[in-house]
C-alpha atoms as a PDB file:
ATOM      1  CA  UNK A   1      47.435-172.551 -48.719  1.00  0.00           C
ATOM      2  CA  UNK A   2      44.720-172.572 -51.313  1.00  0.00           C
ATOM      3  CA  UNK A   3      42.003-170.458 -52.266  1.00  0.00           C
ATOM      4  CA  UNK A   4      38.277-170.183 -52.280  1.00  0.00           C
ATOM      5  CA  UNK A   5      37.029-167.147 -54.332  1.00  0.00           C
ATOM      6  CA  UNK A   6      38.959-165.079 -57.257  1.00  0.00           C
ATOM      7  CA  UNK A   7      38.519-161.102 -57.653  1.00  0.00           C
ATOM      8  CA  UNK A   8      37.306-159.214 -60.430  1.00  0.00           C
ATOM      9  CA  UNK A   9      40.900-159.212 -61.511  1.00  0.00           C
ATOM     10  CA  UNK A  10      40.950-163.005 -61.956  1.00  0.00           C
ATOM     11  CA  UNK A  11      43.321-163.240 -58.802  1.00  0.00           C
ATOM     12  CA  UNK A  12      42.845-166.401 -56.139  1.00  0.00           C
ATOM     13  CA  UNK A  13      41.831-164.793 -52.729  1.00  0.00           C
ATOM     14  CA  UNK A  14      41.898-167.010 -49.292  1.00  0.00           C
ATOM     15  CA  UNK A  15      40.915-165.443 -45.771  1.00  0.00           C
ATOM     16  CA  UNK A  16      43.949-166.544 -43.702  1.00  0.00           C
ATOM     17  CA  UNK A  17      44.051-165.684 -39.555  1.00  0.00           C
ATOM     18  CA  UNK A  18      41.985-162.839 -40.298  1.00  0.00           C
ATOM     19  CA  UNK A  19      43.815-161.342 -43.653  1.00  0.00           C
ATOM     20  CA  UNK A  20      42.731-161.397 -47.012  1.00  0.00           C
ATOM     21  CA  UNK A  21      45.517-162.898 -48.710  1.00  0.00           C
ATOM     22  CA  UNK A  22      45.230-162.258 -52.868  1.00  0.00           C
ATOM     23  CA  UNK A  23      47.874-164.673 -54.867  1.00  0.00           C
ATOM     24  CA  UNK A  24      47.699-164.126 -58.760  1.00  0.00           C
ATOM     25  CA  UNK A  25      48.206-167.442 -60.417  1.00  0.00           C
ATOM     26  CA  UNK A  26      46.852-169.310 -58.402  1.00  0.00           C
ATOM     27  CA  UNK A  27      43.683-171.150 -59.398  1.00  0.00           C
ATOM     28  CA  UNK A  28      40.617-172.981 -57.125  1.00  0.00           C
ATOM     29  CA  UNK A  29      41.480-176.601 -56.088  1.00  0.00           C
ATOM     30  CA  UNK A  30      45.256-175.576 -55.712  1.00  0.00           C
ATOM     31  CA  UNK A  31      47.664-175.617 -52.803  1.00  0.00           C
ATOM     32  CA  UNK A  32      50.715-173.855 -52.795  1.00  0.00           C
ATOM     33  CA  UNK A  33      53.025-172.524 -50.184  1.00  0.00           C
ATOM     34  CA  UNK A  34      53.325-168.569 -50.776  1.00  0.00           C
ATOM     35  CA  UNK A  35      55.719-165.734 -50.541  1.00  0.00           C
ATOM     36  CA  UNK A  36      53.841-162.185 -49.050  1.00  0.00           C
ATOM     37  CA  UNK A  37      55.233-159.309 -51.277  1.00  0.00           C
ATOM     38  CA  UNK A  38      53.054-156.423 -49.793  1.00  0.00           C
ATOM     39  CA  UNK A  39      51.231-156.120 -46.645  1.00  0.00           C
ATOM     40  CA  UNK A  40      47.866-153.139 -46.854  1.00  0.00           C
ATOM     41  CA  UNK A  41      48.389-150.577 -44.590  1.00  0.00           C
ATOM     42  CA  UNK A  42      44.823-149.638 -44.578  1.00  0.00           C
ATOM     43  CA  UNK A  43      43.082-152.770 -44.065  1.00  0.00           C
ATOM     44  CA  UNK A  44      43.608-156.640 -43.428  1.00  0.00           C
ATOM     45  CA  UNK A  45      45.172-157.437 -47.030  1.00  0.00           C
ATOM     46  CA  UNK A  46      48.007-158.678 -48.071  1.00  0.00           C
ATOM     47  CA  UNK A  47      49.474-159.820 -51.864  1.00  0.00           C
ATOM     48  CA  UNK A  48      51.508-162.914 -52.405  1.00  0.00           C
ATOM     49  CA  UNK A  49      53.280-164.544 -54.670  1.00  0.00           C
ATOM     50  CA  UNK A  50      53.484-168.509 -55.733  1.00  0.00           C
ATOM     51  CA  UNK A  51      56.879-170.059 -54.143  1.00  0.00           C
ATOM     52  CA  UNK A  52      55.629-173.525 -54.545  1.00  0.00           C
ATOM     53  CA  UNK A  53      53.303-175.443 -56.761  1.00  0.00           C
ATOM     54  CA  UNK A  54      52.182-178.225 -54.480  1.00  0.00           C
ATOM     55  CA  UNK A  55      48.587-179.635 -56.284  1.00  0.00           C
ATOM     56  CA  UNK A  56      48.379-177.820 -59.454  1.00  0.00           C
ATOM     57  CA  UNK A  57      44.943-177.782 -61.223  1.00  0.00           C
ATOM     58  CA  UNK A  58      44.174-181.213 -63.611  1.00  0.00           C
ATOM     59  CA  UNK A  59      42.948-178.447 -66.361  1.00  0.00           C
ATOM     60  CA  UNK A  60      46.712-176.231 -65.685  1.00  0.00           C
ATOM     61  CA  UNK A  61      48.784-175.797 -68.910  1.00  0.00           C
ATOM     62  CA  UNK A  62      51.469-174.247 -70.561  1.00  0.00           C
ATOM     63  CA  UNK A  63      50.242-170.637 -71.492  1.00  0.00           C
ATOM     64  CA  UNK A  64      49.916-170.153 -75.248  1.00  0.00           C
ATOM     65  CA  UNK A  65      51.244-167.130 -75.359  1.00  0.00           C
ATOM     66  CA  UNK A  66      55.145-166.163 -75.056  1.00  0.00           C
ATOM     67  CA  UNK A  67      54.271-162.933 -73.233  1.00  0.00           C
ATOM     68  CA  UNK A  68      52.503-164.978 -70.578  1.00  0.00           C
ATOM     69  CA  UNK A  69      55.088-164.049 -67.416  1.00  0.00           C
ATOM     70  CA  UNK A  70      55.007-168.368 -67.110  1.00  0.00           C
ATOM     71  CA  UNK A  71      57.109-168.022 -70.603  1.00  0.00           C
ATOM     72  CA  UNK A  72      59.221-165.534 -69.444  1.00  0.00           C
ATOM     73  CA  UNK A  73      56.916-162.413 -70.623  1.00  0.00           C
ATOM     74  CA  UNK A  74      55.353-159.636 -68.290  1.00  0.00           C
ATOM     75  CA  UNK A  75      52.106-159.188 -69.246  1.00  0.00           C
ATOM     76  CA  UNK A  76      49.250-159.698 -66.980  1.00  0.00           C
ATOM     77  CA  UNK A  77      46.231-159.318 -69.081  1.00  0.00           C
ATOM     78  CA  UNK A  78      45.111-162.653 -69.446  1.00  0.00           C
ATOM     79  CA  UNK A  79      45.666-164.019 -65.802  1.00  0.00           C
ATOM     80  CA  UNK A  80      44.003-167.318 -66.883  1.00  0.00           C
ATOM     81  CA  UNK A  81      45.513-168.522 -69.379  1.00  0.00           C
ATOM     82  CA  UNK A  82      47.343-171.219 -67.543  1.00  0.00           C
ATOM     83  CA  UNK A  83      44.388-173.021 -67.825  1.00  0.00           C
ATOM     84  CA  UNK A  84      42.349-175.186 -70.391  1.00  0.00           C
ATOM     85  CA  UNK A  85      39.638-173.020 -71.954  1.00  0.00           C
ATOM     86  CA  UNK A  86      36.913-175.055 -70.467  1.00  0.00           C
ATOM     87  CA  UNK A  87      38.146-174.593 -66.417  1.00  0.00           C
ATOM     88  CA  UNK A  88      38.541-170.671 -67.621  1.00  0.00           C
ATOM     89  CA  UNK A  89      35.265-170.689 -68.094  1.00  0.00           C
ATOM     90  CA  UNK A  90      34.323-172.174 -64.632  1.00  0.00           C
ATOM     91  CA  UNK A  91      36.705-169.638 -62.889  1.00  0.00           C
ATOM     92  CA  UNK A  92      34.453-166.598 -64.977  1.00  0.00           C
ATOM     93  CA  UNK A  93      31.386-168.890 -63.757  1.00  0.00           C
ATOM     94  CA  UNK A  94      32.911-168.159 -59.644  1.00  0.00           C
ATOM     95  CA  UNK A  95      34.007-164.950 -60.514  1.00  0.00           C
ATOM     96  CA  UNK A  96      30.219-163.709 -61.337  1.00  0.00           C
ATOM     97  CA  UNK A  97      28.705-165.456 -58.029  1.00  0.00           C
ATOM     98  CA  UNK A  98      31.933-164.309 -55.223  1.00  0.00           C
ATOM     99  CA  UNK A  99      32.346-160.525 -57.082  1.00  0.00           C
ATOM    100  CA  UNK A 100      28.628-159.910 -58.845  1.00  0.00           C
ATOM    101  CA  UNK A 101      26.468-162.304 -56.890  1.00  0.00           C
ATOM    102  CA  UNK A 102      25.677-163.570 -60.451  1.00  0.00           C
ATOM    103  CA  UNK A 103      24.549-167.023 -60.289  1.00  0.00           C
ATOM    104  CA  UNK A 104      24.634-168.552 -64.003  1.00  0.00           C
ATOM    105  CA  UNK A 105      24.772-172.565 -64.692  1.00  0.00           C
ATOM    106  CA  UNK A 106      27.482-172.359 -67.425  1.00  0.00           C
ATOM    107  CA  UNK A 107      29.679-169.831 -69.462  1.00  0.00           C
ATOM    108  CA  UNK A 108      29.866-170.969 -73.289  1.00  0.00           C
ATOM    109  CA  UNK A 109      31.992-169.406 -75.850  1.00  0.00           C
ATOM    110  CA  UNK A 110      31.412-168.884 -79.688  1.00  0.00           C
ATOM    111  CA  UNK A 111      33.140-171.189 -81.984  1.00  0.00           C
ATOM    112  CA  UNK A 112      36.806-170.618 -82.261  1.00  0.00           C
ATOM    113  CA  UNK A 113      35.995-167.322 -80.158  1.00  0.00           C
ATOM    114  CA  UNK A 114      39.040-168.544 -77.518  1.00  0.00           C
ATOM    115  CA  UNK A 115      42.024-166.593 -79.105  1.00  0.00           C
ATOM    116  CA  UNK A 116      42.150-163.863 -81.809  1.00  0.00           C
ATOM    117  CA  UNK A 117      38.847-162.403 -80.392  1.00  0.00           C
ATOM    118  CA  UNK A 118      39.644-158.497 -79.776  1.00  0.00           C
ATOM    119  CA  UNK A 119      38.990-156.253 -82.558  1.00  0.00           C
ATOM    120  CA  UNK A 120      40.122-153.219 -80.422  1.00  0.00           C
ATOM    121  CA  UNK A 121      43.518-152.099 -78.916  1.00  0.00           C
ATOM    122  CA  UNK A 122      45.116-149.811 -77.171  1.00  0.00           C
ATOM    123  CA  UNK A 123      48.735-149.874 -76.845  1.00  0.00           C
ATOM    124  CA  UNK A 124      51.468-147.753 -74.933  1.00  0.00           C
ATOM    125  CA  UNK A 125      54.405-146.856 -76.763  1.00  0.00           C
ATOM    126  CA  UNK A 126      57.822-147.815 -75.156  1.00  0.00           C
ATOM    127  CA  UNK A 127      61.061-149.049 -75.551  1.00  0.00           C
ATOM    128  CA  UNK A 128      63.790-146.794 -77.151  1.00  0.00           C
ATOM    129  CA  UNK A 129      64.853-145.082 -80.923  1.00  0.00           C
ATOM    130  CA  UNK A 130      65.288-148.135 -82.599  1.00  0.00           C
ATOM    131  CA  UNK A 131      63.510-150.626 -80.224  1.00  0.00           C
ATOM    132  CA  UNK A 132      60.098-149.266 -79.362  1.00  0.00           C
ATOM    133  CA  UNK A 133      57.934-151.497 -77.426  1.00  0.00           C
ATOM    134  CA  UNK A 134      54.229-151.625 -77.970  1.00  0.00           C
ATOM    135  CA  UNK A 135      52.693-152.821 -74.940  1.00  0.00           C
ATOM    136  CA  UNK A 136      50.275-152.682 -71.601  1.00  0.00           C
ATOM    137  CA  UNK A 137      50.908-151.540 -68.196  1.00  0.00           C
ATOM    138  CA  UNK A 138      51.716-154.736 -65.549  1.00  0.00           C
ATOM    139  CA  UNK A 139      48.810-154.413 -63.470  1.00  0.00           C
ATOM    140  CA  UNK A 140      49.308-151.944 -60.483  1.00  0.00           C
ATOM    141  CA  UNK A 141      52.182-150.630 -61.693  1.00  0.00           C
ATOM    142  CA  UNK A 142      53.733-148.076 -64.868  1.00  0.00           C
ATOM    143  CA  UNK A 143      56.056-151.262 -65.739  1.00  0.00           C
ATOM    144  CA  UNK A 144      55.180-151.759 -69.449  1.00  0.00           C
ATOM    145  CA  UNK A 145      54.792-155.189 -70.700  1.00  0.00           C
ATOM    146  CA  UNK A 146      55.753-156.308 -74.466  1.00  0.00           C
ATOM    147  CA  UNK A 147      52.422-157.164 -76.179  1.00  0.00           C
ATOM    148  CA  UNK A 148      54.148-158.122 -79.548  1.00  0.00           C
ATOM    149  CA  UNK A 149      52.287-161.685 -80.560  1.00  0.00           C
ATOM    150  CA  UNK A 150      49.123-161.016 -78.705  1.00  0.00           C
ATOM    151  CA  UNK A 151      47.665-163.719 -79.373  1.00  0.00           C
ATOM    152  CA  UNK A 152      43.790-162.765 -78.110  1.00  0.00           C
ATOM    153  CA  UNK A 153      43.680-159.943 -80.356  1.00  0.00           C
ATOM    154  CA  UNK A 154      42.807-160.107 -84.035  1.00  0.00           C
ATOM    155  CA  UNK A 155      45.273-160.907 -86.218  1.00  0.00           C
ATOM    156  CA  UNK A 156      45.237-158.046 -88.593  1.00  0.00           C
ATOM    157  CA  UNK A 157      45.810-155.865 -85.227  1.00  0.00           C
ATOM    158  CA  UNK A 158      48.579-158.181 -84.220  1.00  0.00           C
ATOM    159  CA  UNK A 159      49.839-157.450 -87.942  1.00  0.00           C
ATOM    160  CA  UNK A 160      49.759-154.042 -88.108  1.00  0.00           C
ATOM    161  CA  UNK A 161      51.243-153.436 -84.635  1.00  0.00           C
ATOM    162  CA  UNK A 162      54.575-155.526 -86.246  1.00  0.00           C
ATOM    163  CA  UNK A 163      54.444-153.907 -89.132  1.00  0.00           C
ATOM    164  CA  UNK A 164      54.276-150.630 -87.296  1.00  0.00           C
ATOM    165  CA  UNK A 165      57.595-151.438 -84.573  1.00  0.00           C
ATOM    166  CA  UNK A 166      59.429-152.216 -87.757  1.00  0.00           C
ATOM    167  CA  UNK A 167      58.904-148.988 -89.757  1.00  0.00           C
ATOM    168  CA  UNK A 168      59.083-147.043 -86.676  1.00  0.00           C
ATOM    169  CA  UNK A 169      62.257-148.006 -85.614  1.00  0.00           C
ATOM    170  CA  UNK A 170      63.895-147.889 -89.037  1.00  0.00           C
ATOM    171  CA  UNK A 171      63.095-144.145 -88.674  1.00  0.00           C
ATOM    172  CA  UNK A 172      64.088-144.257 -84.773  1.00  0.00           C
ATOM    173  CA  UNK A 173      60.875-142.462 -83.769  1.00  0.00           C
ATOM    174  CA  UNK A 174      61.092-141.779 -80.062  1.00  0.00           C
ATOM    175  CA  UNK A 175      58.969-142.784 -77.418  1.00  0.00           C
ATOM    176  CA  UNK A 176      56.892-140.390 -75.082  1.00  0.00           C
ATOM    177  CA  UNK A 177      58.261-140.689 -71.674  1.00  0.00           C
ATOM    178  CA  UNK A 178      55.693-139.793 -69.375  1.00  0.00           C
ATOM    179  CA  UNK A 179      58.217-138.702 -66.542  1.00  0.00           C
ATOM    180  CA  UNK A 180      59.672-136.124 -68.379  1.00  0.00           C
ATOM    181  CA  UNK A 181      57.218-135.323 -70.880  1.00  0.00           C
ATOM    182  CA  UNK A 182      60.179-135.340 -73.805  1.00  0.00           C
ATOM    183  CA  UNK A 183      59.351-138.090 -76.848  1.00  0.00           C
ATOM    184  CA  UNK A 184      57.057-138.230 -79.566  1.00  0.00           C
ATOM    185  CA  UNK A 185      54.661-141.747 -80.122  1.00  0.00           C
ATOM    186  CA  UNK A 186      52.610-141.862 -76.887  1.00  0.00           C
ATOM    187  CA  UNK A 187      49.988-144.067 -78.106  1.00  0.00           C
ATOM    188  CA  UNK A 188      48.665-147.159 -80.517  1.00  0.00           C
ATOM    189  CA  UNK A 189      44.830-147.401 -80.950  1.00  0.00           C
ATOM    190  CA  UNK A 190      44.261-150.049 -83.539  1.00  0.00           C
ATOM    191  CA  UNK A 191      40.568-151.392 -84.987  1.00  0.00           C
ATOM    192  CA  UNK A 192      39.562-153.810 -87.336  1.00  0.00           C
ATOM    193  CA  UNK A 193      36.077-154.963 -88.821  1.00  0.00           C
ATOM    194  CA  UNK A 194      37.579-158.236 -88.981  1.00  0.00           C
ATOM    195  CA  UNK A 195      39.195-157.273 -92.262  1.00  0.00           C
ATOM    196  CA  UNK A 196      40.557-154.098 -92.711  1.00  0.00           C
ATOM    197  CA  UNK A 197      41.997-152.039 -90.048  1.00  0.00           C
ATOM    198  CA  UNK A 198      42.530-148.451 -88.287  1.00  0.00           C
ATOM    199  CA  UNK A 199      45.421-147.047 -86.525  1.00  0.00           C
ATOM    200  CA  UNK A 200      45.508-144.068 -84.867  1.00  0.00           C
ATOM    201  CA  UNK A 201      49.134-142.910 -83.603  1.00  0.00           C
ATOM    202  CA  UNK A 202      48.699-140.698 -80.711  1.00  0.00           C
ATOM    203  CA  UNK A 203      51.842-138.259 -79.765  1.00  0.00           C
ATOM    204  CA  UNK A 204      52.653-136.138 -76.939  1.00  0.00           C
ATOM    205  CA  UNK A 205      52.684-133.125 -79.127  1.00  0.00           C
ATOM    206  CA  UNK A 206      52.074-131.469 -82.589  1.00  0.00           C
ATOM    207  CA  UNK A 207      55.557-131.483 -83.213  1.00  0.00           C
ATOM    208  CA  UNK A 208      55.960-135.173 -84.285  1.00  0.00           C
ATOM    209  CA  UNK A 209      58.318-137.033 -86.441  1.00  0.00           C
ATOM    210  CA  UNK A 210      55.779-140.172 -86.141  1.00  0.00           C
ATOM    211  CA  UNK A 211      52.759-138.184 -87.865  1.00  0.00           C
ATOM    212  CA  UNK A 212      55.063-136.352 -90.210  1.00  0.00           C
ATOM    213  CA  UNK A 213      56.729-140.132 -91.326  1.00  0.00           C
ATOM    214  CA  UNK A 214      54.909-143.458 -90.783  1.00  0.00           C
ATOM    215  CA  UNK A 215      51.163-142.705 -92.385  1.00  0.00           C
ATOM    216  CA  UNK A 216      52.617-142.830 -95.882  1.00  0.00           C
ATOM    217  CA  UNK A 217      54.868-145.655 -94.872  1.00  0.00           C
ATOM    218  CA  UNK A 218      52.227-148.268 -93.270  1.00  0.00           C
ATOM    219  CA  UNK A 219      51.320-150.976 -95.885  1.00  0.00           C
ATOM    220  CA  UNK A 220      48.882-153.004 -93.553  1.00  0.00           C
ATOM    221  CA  UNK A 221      46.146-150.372 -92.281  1.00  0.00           C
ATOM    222  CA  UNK A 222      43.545-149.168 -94.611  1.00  0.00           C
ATOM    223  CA  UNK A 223      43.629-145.981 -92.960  1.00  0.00           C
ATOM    224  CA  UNK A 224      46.015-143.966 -90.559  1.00  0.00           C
ATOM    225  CA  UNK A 225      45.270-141.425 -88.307  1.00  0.00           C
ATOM    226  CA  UNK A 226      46.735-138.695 -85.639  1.00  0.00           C
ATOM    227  CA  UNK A 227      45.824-137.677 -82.140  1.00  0.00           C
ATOM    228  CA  UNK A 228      47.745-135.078 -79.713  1.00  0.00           C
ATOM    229  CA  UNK A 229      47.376-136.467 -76.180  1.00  0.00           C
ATOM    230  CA  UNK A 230      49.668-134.337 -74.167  1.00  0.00           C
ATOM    231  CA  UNK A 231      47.934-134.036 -71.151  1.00  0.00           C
ATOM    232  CA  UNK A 232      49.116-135.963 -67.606  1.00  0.00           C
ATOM    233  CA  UNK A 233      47.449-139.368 -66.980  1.00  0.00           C
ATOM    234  CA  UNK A 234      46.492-142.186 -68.630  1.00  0.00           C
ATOM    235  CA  UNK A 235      43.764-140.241 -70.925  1.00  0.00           C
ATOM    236  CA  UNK A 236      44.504-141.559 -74.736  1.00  0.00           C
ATOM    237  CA  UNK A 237      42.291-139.720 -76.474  1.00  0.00           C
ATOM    238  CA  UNK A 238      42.753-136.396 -78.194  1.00  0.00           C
ATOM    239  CA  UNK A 239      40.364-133.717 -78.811  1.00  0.00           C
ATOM    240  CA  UNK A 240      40.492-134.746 -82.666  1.00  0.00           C
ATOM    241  CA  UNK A 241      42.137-136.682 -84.971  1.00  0.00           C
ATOM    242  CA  UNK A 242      43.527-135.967 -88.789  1.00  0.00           C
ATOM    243  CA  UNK A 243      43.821-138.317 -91.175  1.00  0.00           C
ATOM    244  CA  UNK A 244      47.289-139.037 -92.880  1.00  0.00           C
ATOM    245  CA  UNK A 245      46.281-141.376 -95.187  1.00  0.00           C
ATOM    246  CA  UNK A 246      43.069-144.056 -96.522  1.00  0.00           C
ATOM    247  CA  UNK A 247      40.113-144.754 -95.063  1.00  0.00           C
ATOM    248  CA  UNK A 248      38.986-142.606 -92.274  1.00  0.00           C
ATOM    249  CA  UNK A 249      36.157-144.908 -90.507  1.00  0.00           C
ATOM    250  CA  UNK A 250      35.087-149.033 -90.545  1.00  0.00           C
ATOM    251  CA  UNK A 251      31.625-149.649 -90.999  1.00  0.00           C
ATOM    252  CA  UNK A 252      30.520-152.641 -89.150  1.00  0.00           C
ATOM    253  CA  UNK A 253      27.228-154.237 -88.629  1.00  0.00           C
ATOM    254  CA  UNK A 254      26.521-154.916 -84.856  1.00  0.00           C
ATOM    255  CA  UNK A 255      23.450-156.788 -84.078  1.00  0.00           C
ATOM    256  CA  UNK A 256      21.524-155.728 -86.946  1.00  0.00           C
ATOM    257  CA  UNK A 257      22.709-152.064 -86.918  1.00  0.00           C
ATOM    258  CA  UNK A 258      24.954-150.097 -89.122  1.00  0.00           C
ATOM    259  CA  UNK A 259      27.561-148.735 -87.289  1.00  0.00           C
ATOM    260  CA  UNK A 260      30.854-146.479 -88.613  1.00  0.00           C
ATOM    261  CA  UNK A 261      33.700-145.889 -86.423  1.00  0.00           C
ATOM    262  CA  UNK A 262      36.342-143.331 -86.781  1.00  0.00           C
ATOM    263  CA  UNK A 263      39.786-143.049 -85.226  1.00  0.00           C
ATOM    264  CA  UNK A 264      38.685-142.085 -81.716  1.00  0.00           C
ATOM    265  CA  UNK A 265      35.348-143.697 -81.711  1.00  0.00           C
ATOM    266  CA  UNK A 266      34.556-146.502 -79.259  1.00  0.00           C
ATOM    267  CA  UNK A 267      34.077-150.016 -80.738  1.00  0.00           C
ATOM    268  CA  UNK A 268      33.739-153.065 -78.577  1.00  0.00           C
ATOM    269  CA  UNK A 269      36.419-155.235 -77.959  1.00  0.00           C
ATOM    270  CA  UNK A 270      34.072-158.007 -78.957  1.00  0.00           C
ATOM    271  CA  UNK A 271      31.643-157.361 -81.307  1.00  0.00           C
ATOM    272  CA  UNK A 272      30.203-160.426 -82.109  1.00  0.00           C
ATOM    273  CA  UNK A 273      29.715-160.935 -78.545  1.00  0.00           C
ATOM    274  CA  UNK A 274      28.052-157.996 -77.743  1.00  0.00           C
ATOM    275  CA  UNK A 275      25.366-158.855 -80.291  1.00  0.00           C
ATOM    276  CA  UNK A 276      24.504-161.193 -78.388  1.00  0.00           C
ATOM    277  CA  UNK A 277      23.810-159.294 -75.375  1.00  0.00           C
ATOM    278  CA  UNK A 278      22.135-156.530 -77.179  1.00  0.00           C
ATOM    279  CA  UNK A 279      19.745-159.257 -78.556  1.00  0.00           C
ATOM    280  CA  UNK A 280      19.387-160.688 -75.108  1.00  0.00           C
ATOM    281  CA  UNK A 281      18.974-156.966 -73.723  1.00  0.00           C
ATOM    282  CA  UNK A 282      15.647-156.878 -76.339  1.00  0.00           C
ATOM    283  CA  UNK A 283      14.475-160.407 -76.387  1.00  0.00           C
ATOM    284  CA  UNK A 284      10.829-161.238 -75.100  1.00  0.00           C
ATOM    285  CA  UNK A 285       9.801-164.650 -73.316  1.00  0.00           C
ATOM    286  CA  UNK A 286       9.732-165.976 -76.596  1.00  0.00           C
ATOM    287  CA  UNK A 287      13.654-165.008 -77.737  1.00  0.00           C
ATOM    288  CA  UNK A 288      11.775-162.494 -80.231  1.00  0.00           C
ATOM    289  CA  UNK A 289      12.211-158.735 -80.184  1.00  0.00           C
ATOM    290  CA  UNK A 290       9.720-157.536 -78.338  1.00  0.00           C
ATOM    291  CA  UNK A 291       7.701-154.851 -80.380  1.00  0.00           C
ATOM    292  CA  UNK A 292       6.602-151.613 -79.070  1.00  0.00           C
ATOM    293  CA  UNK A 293       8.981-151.292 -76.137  1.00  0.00           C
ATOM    294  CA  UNK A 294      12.383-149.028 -75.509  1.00  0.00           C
ATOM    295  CA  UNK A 295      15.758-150.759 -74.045  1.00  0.00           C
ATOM    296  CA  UNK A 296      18.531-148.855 -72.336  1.00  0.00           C
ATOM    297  CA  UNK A 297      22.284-149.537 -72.847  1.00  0.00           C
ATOM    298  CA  UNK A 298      23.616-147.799 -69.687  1.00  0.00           C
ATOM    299  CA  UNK A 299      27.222-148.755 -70.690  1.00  0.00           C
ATOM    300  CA  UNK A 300      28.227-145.363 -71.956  1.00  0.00           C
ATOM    301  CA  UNK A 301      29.979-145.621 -75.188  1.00  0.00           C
ATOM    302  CA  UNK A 302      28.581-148.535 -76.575  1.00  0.00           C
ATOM    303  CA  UNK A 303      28.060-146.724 -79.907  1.00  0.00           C
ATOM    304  CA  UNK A 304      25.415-148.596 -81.721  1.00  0.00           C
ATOM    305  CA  UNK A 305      22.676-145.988 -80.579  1.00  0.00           C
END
């Protein structure tokens, strides 16, 4: 089979005898034969997986990153990444139009804006004493993914997330376990301005080993911080967060604006990239501000008003 559309979640999607088949992995212009995993109950859907390559895309390539489940990893955040940067782009180009409606002539990137990118992550806190994991979730499932290496996240996150594993498990801090509600480090929110950066360790409880030990033990962040998300779900954030040690905001400057963001503040993943949009959101016929005029962000949280 091949495809003809992708999903908002970057999956291929072919209508086959009347089903909607969705195979991650596999890109437009391929043909593969498929293996169905999971059949909808509710509706004509069913999700596949690859069990034969038969026409791979010209642009398909090794994945960069080790955690790539090509390499051997589990993560499933960057489900394009077996592909050249350029015939990403055209698969974000199809997405907009089949999902959106969005019809745009190209997607560009900024200059060396392919890898390192994300100045914002959350991480899940797994593993062990002694072997935590800092990772994601495998998408639809509670199946946590290593995330160590990431390599489209800025590297002074990626640096202080090692650092971090390696302290904590000299100390044999103890994971949260969501099940049961027993543990200690829950959560990993780290930010950077592109220089320095912010971690905030998030624990199931006040009672923690993690905020009693690691803030005056982390070398790498210019400030550490503590959140109590014990609560069921997914929620990270606390109701407040204490500072253990350094700085206790970044101040970065986002499309002309001063902005200062604290432990649980919002900060987009991309800021460079939102500039642009904002100045896009403001921008008269003639690519000036226009003067005189209010513009709405309606994307709650983007934290430059």
């Amino acid at each position: 089979m091949s495809i003809d559309r992708v999903d908002g979640d970057g999956r291929g999607v072919a209508d086959v005898d009347g089903v909607e088949v969705v195979v991650a992995g596999l890109f437009l212009g391929e043909v593969a034969s498929v293996r169905v995993d999971h059949v909808s109950r509710g509706r004509p859907r069913a999700f596949a997986t690859i069990d034969e390559l038969r026409a791979p895309h010209p642009g398909r390539r090794a994945p960069p990153c080790e955690r790539h489940p090509e390499r051997g990893g589990a993560c499933t955040g960057c489900p394009w990444q077996a592909l050249a940067e350029d015939d990403q782009r055209e698969h974000k180009r199809r997405l907009l139009a089949d999902v959106y409606g969005l019809e745009v002539d190209a997607i560009r990137s900024l200059p060396g804006g392919d890898l390192g990118y994300r100045w914002s992550s959350k991480r899940v806190v797994g593993g062990r004493p002694g072997g935590l994991v800092l990772g994601s979730y495998v998408r639809g499932s509670h199946d946590l993914a290593d995330m160590a290496g990431c390599l489209v996240e800025h590297p002074a996150l990626a640096a202080a997330a090692h650092e971090l594993v390696g302290v904590a498990d000299d100390l044999e801090i103890a994971p949260y376990d969501e099940r049961t509600g027993a543990g200690d480090l829950r959560y990993v929110w780290l930010k950077t301005d592109g220089r320095r950066v912010l971690l905030t360790l998030i624990t199931g409880a006040r009672q923690s080993r993690a905020a009693a030990l690691l803030g005056a033990r982390l070398r790498v962040p210019s400030g550490v911080a503590w959140s109590v998300q014990g609560g069921p779900g997914n929620a990270i954030r606390g109701r407040e967060a204490a500072i253990l040690r350094g700085e206790a905001s970044l101040a970065l400057r986002l499309a002309g604006r001063e902005v200062d963001v604290g432990p649980l503040g919002f900060l987009q993943p991309n800021p460079e990239v939102a500039a642009l949009a904002y100045r896009e959101l403001v921008a008269g016929p003639d690519g000036q501000p226009r003067a005189g005029a209010l513009a709405f962000d309606l994307y709650a949280g983007a934290g430059v008003t």
